[in-house]
N, C-alpha and C. Protein backbone atom coordinates (compact mmCIF):
# COMPACT_ATOMS: atom_id res chain seq x y z
N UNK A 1 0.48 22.57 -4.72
CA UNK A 1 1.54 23.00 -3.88
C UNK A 1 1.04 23.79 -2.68
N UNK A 2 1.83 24.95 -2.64
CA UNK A 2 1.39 25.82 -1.24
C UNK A 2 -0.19 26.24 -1.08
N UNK A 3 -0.75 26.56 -2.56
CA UNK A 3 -1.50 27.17 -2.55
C UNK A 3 -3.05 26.40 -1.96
N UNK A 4 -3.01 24.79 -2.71
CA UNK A 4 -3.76 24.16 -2.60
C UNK A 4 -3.41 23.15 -0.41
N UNK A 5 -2.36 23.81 0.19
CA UNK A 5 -2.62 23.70 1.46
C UNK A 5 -3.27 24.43 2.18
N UNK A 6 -3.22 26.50 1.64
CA UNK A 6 -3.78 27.10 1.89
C UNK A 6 -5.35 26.78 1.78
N UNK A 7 -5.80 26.42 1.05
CA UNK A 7 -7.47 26.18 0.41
C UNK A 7 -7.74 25.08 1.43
N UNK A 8 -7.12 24.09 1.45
CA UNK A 8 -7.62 22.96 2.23
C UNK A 8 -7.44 23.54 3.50
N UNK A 9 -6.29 23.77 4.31
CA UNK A 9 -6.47 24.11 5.96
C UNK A 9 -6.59 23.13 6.97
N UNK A 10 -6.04 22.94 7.94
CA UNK A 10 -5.28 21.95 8.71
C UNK A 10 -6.60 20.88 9.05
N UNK A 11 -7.73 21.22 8.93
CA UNK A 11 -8.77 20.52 9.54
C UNK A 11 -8.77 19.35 8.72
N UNK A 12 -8.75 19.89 7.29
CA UNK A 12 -9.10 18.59 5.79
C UNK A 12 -7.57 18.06 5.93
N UNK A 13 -6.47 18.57 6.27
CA UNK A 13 -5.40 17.65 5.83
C UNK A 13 -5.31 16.70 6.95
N UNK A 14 -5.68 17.38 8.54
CA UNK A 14 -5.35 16.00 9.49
C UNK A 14 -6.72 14.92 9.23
N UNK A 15 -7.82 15.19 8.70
CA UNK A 15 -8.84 14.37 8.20
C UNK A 15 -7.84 13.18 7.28
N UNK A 16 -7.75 13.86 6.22
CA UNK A 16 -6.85 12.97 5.02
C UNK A 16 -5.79 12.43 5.18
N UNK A 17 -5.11 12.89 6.32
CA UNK A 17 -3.61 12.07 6.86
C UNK A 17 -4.40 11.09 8.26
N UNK A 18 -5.26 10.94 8.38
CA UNK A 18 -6.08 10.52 9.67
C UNK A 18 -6.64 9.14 8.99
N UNK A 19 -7.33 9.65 7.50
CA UNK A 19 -7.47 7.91 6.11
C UNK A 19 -6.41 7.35 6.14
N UNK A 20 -5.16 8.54 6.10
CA UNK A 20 -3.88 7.85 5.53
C UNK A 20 -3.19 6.78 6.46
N UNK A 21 -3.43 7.09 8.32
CA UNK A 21 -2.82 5.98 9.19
C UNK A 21 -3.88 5.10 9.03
N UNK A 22 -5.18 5.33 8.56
CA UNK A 22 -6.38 3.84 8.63
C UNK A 22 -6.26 3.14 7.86
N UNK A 23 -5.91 3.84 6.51
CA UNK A 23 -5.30 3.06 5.34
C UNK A 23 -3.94 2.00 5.91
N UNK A 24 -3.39 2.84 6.17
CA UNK A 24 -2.20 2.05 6.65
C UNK A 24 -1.88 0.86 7.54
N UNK A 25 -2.48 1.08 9.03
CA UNK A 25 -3.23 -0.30 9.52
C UNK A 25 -3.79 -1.28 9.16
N UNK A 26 -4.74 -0.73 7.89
CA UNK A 26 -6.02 -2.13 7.60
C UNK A 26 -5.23 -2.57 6.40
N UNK A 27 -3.74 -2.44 5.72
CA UNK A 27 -3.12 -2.87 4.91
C UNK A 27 -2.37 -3.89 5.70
N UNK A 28 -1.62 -3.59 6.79
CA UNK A 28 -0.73 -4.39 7.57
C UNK A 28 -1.14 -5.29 8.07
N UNK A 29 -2.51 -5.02 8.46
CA UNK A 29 -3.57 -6.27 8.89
C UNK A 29 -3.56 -7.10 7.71
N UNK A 30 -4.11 -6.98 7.16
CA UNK A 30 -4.48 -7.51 5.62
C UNK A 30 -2.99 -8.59 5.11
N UNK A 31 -1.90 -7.79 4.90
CA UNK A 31 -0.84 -8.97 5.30
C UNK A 31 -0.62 -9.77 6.02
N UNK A 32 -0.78 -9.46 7.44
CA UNK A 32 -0.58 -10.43 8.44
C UNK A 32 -1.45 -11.54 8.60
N UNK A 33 -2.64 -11.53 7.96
CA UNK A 33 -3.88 -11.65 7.83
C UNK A 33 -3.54 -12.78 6.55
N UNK A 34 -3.34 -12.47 5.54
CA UNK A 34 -3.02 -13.81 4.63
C UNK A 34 -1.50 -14.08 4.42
N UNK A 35 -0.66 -13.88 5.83
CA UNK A 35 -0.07 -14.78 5.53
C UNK A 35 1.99 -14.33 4.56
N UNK A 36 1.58 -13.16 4.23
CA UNK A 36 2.29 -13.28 3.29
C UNK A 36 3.39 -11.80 3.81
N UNK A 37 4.88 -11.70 3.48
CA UNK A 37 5.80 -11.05 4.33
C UNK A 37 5.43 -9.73 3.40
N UNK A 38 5.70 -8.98 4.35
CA UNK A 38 5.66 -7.61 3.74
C UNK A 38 5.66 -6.45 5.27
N UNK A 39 5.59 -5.32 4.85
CA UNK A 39 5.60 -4.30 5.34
C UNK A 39 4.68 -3.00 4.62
N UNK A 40 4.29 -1.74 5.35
CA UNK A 40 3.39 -0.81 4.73
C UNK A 40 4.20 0.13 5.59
N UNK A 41 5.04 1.39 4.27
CA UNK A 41 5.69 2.43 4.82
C UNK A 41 4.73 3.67 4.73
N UNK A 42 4.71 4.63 5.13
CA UNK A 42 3.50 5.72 5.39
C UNK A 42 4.37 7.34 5.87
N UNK A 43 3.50 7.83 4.65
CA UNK A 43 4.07 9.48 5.30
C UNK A 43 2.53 10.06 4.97
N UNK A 44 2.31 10.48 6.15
CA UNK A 44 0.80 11.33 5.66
C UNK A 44 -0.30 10.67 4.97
N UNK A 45 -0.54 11.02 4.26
CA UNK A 45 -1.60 10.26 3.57
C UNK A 45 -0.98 9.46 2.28
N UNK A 46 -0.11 8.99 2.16
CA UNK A 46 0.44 7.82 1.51
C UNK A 46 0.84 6.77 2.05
N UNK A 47 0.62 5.48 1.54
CA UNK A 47 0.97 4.57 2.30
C UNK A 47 1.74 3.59 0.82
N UNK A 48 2.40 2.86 1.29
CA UNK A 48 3.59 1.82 0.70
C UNK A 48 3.69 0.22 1.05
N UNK A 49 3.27 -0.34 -0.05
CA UNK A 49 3.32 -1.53 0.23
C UNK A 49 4.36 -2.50 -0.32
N UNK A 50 5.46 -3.00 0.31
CA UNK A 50 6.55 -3.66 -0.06
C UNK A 50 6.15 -5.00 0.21
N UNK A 51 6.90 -5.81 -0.41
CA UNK A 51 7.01 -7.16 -0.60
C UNK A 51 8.37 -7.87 0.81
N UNK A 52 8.59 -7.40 1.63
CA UNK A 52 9.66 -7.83 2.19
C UNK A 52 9.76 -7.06 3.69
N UNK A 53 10.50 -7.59 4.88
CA UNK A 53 10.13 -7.18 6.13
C UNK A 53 11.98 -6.87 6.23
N UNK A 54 13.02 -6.61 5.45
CA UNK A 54 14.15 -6.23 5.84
C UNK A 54 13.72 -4.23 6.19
N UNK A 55 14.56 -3.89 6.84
CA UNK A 55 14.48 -2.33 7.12
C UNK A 55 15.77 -1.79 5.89
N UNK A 56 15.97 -0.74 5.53
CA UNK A 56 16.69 -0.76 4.51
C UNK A 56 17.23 0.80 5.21
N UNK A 57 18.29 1.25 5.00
CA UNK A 57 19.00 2.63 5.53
C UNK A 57 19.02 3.70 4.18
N UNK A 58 19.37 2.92 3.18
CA UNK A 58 19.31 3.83 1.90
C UNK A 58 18.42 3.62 0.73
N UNK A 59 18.58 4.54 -0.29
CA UNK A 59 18.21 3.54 -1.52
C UNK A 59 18.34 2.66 -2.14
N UNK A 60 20.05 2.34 -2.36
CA UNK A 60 20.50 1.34 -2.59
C UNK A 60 19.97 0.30 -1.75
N UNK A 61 19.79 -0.39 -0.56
CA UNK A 61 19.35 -1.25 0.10
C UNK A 61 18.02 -1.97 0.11
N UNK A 62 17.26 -0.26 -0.74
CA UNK A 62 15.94 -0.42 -0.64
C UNK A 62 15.78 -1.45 -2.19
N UNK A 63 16.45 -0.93 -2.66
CA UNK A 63 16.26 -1.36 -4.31
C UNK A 63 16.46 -2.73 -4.22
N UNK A 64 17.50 -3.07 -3.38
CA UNK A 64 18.29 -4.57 -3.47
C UNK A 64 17.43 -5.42 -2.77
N UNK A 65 16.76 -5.06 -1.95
CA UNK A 65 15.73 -5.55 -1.27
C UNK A 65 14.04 -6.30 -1.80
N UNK A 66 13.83 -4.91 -3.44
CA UNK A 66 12.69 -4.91 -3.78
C UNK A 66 13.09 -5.89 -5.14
N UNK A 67 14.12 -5.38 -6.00
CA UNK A 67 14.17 -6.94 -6.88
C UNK A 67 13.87 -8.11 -6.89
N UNK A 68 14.49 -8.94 -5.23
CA UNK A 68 13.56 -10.20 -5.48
C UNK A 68 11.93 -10.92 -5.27
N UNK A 69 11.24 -9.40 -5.51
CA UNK A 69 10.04 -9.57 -4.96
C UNK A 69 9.25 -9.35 -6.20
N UNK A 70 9.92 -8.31 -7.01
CA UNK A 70 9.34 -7.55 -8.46
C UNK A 70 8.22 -8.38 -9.60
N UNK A 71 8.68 -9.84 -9.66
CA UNK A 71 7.83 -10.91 -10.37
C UNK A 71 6.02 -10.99 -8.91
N UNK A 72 6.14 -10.66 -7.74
CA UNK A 72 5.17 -10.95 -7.19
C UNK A 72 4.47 -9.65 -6.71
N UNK A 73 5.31 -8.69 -7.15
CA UNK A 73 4.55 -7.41 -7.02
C UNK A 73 3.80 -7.41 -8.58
N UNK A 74 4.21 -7.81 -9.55
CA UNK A 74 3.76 -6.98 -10.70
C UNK A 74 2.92 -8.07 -11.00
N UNK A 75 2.73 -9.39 -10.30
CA UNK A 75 1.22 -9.99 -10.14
C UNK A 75 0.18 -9.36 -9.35
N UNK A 76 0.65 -8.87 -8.05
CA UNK A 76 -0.13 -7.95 -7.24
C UNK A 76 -0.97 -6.99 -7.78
N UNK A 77 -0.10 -6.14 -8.48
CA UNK A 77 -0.61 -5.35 -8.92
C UNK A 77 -1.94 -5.64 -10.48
N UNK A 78 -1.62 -6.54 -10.83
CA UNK A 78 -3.15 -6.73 -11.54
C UNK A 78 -3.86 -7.98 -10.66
N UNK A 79 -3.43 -8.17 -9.96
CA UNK A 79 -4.95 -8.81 -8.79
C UNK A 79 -5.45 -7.60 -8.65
N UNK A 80 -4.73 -6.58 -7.65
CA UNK A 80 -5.52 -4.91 -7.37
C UNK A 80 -6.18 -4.70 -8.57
N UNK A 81 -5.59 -4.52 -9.77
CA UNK A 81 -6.36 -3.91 -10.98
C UNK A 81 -8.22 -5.22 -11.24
N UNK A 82 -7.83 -6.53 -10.91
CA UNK A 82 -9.04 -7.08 -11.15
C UNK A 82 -9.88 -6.93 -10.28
N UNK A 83 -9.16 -6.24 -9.33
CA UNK A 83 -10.10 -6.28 -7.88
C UNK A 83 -10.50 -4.30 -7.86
N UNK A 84 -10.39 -3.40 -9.09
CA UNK A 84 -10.70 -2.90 -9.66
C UNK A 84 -9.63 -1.73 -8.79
N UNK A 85 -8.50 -1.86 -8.19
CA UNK A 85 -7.77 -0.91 -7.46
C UNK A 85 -7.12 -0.54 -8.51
N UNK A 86 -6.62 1.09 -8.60
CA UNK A 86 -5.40 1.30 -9.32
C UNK A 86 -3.95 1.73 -8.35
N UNK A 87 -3.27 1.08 -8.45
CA UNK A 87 -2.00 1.44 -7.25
C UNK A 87 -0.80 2.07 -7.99
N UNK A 88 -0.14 2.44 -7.49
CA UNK A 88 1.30 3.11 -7.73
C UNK A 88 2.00 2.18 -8.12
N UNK A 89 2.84 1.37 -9.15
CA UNK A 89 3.25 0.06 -9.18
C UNK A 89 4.69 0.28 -9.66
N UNK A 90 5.77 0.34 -8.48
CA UNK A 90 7.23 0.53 -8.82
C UNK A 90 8.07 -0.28 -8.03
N UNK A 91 7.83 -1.62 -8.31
CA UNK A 91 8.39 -2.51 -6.96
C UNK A 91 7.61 -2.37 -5.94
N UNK A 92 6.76 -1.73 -5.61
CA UNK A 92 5.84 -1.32 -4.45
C UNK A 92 4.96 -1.05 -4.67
N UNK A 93 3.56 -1.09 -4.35
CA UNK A 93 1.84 -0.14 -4.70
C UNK A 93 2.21 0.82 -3.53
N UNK A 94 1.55 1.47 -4.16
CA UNK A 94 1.55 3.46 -3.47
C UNK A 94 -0.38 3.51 -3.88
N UNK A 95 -0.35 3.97 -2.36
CA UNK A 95 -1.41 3.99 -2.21
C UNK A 95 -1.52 5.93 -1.86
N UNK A 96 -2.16 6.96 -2.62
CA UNK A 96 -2.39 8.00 -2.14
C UNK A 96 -4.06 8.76 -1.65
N UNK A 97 -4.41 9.11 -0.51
CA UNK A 97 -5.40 9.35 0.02
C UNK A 97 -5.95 11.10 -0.94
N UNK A 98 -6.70 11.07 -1.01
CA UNK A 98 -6.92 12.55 -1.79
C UNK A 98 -8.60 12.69 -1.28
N UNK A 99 -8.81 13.68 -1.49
CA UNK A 99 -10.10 14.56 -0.58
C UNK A 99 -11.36 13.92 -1.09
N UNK A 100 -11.61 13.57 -1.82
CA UNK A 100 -13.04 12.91 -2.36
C UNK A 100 -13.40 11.56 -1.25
N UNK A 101 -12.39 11.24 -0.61
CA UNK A 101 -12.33 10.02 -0.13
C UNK A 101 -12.66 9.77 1.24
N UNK A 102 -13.33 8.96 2.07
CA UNK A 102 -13.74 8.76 3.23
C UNK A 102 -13.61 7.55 3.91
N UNK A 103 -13.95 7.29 5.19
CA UNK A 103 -13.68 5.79 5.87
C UNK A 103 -14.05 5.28 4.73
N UNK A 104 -15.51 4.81 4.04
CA UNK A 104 -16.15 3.77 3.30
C UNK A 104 -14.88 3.56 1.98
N UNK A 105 -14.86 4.69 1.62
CA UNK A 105 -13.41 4.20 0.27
C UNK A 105 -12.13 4.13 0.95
N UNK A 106 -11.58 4.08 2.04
CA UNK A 106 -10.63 3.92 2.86
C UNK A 106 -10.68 1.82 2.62
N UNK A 107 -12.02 1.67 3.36
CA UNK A 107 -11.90 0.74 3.81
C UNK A 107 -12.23 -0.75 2.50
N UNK A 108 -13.08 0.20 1.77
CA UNK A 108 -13.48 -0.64 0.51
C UNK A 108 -11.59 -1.35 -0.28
N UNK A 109 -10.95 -0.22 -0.02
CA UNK A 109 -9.79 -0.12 -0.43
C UNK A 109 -8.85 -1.59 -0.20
N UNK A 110 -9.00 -1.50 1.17
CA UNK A 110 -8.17 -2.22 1.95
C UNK A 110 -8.95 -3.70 2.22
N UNK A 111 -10.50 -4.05 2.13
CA UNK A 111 -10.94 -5.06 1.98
C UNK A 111 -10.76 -5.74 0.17
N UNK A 112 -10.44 -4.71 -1.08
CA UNK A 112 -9.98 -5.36 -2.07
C UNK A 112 -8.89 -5.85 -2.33
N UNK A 113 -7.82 -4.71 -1.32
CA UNK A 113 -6.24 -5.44 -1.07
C UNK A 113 -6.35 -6.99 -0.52
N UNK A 114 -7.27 -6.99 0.45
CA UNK A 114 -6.60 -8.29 0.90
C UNK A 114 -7.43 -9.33 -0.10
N UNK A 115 -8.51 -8.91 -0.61
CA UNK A 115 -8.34 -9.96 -2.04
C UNK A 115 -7.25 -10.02 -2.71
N UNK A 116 -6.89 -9.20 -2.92
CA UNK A 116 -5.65 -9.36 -4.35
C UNK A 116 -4.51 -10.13 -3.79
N UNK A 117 -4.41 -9.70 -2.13
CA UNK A 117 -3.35 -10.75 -1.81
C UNK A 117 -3.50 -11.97 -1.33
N UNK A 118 -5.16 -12.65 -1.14
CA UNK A 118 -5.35 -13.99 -1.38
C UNK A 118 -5.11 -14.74 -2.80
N UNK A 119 -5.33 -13.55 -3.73
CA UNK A 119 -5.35 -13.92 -5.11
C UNK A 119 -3.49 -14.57 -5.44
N UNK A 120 -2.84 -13.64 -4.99
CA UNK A 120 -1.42 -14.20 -5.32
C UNK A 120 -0.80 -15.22 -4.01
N UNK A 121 -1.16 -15.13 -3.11
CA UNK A 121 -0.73 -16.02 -1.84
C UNK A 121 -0.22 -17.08 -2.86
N UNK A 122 -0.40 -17.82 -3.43
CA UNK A 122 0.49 -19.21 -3.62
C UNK A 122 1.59 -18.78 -4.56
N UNK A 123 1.64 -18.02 -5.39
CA UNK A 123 2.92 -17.48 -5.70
C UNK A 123 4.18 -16.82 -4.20
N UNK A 124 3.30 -16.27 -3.96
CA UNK A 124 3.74 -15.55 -2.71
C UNK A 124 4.81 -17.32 -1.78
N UNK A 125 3.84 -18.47 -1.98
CA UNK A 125 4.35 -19.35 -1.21
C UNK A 125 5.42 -19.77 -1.68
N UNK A 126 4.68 -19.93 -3.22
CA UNK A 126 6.31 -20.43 -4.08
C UNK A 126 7.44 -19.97 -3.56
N UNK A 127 7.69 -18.62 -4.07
CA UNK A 127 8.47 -18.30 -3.82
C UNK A 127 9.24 -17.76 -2.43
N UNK A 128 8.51 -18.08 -1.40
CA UNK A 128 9.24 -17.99 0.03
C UNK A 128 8.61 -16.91 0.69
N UNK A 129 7.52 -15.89 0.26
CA UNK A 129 7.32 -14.90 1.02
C UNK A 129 6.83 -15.03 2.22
């Protein structure tokens, strides 16, 4: 919480929110890149990877949005796991940046994503993404 912003200090957090927009780019690339619809939402050093390019106003919208994707996220998510990533997996991978971490695991990151999403691309086709 507060305490552990105090310890870190603005230098390490705009560092770690600085992974968090590189993270975020080399994900969106990485979609656009094989092909397959999606979007990457981002606050700070988290980034969000959805299955779908609608904009959503609430939760409700968001939810209604992420159901018909849920069968090709929760393949996603063990491509990431074979491709040795562990992600946030709730209709979406959540990706969080934390201090041990640098460009090289930034980027290692985001070159295993876009394996995992060559790995599902033909599901991805099946079903219309």
């Amino acid at each position: 919480g507060m305490a552990t912003l105090d310890i870190l200090g603005q230098d390490e957090i705009d560092r770690i929110n600085g992974l968090g927009d590189r993270l975020n780019a080399s994900l969106k690339k990485a979609l656009d890149e094989v092909g397959i619809a999606g979007q990457i939402r981002s606050v700070g050093s988290a980034a969000f990877s959805l299955f779908f390019e609608d904009s959503y106003r609430n939760a409700k919208e968001a939810v209604l949005s992420v159901i018909p994707t849920l069968e090709l996220a929760q393949d996603f998510h063990l491509a990431l796991l074979n491709q040795g990533i562990y992600a946030i997996a709730k209709g979406m991978m959540g990706f969080i940046i934390s201090t041990p971490m640098d460009e090289f695991t930034v980027d290692l990151i985001a070159e295993r994503y876009k394996r995992a999403l060559e790995q599902i691309k033909p599901l991805a086709d099946e079903i219309g993404q």
